[in-house]
Protein backbone atom coordinates (compact mmCIF):
# COMPACT_ATOMS: atom_id res chain seq x y z
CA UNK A 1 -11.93 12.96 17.16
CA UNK A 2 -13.51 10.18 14.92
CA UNK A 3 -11.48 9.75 11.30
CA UNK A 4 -13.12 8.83 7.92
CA UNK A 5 -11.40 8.12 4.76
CA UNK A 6 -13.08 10.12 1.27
CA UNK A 7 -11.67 10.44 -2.18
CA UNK A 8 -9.83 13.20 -3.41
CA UNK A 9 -12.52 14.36 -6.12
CA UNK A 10 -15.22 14.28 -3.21
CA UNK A 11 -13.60 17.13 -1.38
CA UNK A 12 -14.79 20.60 -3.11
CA UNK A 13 -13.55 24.01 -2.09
CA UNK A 14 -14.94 23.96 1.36
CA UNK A 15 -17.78 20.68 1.31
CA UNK A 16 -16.67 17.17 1.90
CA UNK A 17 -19.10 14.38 0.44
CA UNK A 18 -19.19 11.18 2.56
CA UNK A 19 -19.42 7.83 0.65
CA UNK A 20 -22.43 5.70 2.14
CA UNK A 21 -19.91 3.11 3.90
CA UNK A 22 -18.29 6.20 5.67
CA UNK A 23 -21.64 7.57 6.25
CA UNK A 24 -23.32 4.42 7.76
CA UNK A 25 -20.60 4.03 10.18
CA UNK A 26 -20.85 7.95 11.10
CA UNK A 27 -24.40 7.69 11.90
CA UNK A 28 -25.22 3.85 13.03
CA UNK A 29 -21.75 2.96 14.54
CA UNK A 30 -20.88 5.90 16.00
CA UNK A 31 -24.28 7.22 15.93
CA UNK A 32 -22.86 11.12 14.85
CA UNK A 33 -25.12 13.87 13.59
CA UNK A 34 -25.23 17.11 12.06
CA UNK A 35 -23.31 19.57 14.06
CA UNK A 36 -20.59 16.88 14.86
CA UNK A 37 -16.79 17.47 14.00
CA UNK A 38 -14.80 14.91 12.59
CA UNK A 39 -11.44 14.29 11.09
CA UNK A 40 -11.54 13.37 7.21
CA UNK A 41 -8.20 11.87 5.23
CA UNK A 42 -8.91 13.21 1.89
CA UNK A 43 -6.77 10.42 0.00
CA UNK A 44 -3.97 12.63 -1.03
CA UNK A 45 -2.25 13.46 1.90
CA UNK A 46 -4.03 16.02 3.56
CA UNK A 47 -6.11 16.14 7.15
CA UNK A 48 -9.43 18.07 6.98
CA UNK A 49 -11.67 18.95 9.92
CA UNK A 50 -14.98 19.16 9.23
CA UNK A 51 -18.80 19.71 10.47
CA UNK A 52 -21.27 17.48 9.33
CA UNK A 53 -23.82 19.47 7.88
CA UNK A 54 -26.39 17.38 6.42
CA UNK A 55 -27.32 13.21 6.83
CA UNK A 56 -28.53 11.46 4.11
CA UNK A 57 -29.91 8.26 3.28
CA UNK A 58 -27.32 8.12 0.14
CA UNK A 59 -24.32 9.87 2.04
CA UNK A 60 -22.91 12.83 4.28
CA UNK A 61 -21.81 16.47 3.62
CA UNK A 62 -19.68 18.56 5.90
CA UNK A 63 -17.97 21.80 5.93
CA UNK A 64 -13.85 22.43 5.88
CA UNK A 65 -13.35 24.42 8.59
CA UNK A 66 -9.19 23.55 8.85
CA UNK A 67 -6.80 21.55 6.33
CA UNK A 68 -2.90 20.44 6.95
CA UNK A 69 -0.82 17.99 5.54
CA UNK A 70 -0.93 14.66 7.09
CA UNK A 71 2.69 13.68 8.72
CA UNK A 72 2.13 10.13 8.22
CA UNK A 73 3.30 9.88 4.56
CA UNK A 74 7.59 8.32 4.07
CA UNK A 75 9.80 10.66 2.03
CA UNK A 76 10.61 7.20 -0.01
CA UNK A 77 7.64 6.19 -2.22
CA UNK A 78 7.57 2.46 -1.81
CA UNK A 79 5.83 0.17 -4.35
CA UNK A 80 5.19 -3.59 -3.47
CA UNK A 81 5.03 -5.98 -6.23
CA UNK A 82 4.18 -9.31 -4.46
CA UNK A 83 3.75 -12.61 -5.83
CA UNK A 84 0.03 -13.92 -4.84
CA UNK A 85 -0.38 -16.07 -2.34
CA UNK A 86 -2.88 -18.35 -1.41
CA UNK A 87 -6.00 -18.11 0.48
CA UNK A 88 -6.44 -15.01 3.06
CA UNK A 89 -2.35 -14.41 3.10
CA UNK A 90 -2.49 -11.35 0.18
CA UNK A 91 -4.69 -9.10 2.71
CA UNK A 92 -2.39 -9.83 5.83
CA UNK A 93 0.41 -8.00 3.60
CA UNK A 94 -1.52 -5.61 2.54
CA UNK A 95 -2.53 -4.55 5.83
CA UNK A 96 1.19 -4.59 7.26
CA UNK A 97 2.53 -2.87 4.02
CA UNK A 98 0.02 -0.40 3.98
CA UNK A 99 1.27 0.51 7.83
CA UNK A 100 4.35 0.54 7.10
CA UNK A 101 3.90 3.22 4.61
CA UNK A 102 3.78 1.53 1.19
CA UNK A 103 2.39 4.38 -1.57
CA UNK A 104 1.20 1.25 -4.39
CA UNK A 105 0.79 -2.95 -4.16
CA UNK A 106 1.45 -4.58 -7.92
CA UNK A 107 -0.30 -8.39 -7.16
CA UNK A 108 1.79 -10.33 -9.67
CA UNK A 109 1.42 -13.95 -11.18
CA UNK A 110 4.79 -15.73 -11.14
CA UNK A 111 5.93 -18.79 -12.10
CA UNK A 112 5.67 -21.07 -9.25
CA UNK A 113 2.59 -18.99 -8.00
CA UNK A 114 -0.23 -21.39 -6.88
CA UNK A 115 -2.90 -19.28 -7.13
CA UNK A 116 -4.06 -18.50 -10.81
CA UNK A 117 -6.67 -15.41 -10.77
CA UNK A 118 -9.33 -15.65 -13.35
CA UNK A 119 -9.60 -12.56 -15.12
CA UNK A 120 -13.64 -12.64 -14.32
CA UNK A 121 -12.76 -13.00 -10.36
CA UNK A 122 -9.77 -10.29 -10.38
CA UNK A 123 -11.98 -7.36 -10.41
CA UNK A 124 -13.85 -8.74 -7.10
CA UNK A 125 -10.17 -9.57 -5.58
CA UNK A 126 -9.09 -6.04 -5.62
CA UNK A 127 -11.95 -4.61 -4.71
CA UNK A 128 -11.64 -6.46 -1.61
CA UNK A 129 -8.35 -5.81 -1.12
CA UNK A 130 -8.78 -1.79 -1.92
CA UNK A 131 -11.22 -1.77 1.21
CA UNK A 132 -8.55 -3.49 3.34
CA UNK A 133 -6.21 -1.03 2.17
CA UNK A 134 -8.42 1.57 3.27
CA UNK A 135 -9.38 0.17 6.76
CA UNK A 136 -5.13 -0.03 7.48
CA UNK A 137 -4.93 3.29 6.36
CA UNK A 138 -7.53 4.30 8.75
CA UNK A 139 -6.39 2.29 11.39
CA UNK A 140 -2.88 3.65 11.29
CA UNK A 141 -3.01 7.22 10.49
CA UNK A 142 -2.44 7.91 6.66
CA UNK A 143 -4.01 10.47 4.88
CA UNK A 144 -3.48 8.58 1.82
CA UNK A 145 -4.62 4.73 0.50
CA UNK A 146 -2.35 3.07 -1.11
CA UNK A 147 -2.98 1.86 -4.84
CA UNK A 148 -3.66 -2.05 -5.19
CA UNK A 149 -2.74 -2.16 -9.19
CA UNK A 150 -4.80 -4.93 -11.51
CA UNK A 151 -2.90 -8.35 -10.75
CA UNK A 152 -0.46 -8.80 -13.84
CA UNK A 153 2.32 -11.28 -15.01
CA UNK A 154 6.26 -10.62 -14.56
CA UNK A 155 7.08 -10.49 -17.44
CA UNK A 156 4.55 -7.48 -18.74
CA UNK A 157 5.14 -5.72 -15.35
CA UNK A 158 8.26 -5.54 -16.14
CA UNK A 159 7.63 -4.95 -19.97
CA UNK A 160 6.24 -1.54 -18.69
CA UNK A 161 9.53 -0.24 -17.59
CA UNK A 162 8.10 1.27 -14.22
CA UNK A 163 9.40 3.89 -13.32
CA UNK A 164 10.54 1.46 -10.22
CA UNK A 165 12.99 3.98 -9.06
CA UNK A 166 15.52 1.53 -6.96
CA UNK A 167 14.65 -1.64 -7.75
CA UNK A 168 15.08 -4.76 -5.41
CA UNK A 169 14.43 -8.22 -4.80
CA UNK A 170 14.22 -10.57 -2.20
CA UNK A 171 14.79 -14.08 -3.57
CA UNK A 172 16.61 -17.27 -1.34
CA UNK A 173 18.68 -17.73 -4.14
CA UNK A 174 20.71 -15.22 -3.90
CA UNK A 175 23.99 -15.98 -2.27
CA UNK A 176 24.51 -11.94 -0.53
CA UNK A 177 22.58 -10.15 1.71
CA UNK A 178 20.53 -7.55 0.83
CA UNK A 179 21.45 -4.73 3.08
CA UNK A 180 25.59 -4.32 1.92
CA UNK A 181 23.99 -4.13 -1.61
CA UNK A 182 21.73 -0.61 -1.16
CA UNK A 183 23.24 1.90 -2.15
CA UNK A 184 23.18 5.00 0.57
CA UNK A 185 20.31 7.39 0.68
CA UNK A 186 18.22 9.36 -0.25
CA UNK A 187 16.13 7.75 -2.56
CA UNK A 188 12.75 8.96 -3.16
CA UNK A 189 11.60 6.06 -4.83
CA UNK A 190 11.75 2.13 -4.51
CA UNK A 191 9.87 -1.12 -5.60
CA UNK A 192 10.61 -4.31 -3.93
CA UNK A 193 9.43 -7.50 -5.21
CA UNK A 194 8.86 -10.26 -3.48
CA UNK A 195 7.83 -13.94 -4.80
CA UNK A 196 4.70 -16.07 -4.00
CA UNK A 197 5.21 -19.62 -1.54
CA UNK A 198 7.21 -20.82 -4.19
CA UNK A 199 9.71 -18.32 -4.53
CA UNK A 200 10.35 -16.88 -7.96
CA UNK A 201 12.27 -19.27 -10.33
CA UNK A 202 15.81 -18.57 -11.34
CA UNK A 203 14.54 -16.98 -14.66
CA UNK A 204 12.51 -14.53 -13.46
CA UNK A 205 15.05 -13.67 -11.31
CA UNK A 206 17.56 -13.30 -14.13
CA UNK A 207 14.82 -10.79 -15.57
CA UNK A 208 14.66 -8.67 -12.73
CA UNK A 209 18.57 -8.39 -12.72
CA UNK A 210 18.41 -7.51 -16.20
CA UNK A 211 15.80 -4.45 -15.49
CA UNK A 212 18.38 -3.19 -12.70
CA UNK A 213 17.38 -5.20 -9.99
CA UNK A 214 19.35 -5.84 -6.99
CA UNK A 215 18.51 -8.78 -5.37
CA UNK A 216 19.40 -9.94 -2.23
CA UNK A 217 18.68 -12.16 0.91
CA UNK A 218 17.86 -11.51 4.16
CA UNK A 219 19.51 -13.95 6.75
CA UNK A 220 20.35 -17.06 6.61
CA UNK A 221 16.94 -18.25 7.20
CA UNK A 222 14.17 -18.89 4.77
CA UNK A 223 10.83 -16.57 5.13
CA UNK A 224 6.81 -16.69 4.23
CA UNK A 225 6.14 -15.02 1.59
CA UNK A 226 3.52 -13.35 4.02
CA UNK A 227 6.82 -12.45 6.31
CA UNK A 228 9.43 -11.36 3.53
CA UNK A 229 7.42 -8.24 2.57
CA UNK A 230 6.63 -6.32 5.67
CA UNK A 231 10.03 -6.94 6.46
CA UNK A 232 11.85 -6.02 3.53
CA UNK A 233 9.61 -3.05 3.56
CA UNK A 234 10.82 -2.46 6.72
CA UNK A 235 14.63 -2.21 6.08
CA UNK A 236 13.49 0.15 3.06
CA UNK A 237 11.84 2.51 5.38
CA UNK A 238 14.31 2.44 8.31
CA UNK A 239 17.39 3.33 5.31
CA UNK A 240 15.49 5.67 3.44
CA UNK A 241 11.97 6.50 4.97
CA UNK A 242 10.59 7.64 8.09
CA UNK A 243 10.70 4.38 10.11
CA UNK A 244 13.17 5.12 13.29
CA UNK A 245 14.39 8.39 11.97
CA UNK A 246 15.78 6.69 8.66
CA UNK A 247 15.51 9.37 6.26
CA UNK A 248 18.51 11.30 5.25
């Protein structure tokens, strides 16, 4: 059965809008009509069947005719705060984190980050890395998208005070492992931060200590930025989450 991503506020009672992206690929990709029964995430964790019931030129409508919660979602909400990296590498983490189950991505500037986003360009950034969001969450399953937050500084990130729940870092200066240092499930909530090509400086990770960070290494080798994520997401998910029968 085909699958199509709406928002939450375009499901009401029993009818199901279509956006006109989801709507164009209904009826010129996969060339569906009225009648037709499709699958639709509704962007907060539920799975909705539903007949198409009228085709428009500015969107779809359909029917609920079953609902159940999607099985896809970790019992850990993960949050990624990753430094930005140049060119294209920000949307290949996005697309891995969002498969591997992360709820919300915080793009931060750092330090020794060599990308600096114009205020007047961020808005067009995460707008195009919303939709790839969306497409991974398609692609693998999710009934919801995660969050890709306005790109931000350290410093105010932090400033905020969260909540982060459990909050860790991966940073090649740290002389330990990560893994001895996590404390034992459950935990229902974790943000893991990861720095830009550059790595974070030793300052910033000083400040993330003194918010309650643990921060740790990986191995004894040195990884992408573009690598260090996914993976560290990874090792979240397999302790606490749903990855390999982790959760507790």
């Amino acid at each position: 059965m085909s699958r199509f991503h709406v928002r939450p506020e375009a499901v009401s009672g029993t009818r199901v809008a279509f956006d006109a992206q989801e709507s164009r690929h209904l009826t010129r990709v996969l060339r569906l009509g009225v009648g037709a029964v499709v699958e639709a995430l509704d962007g907060a964790g539920g799975v909705l069947t539903v007949r198409i019931e009228r085709v428009g030129p500015r969107g779809a409508e359909g029917t609920v005719l079953a609902r159940e919660e999607a099985a896809s979602e970790s019992p850990c909400r993960l949050v990624l705060a990753q430094g930005i990296p140049k060119g294209e590498k920000m949307e290949g983490i996005i697309r891995m984190a969002t498969e591997l189950g992360v709820a919300r991505i915080v793009p931060l500037a750092t330090a020794r980050a060599v990308v600096r986003m114009e205020p007047r360009r961020a808005a067009a950034r995460v707008a195009r890395w919303q939709r790839v969001a969306k497409e991974a969450a398609k692609q693998s399953g999710r009934g919801v998208i995660p969050e890709i937050a306005q790109p931000m500084s350290l410093g105010p990130w932090l400033a905020q005070g969260g909540p982060f729940g459990l909050l860790v870092c991966l940073w090649e200066g740290a002389t330990e492992p990560l893994q001895p240092l996590l404390p034992p499930p459950p935990c229902p909530h974790a943000t893991l931060v990861v720095g830009p090509e550059g790595g974070l400086g030793d300052d910033e990770a000083d400040a993330l200590r003194q918010a309650g960070a643990i921060c740790g290494r990986l191995g004894p080798r040195i990884l992408r930025t573009e690598t260090a994520g996914p993976v560290g997401l990874a090792l979240l998910q397999s302790r606490y989450g749903d990855l390999a029968g982790g959760a507790a």
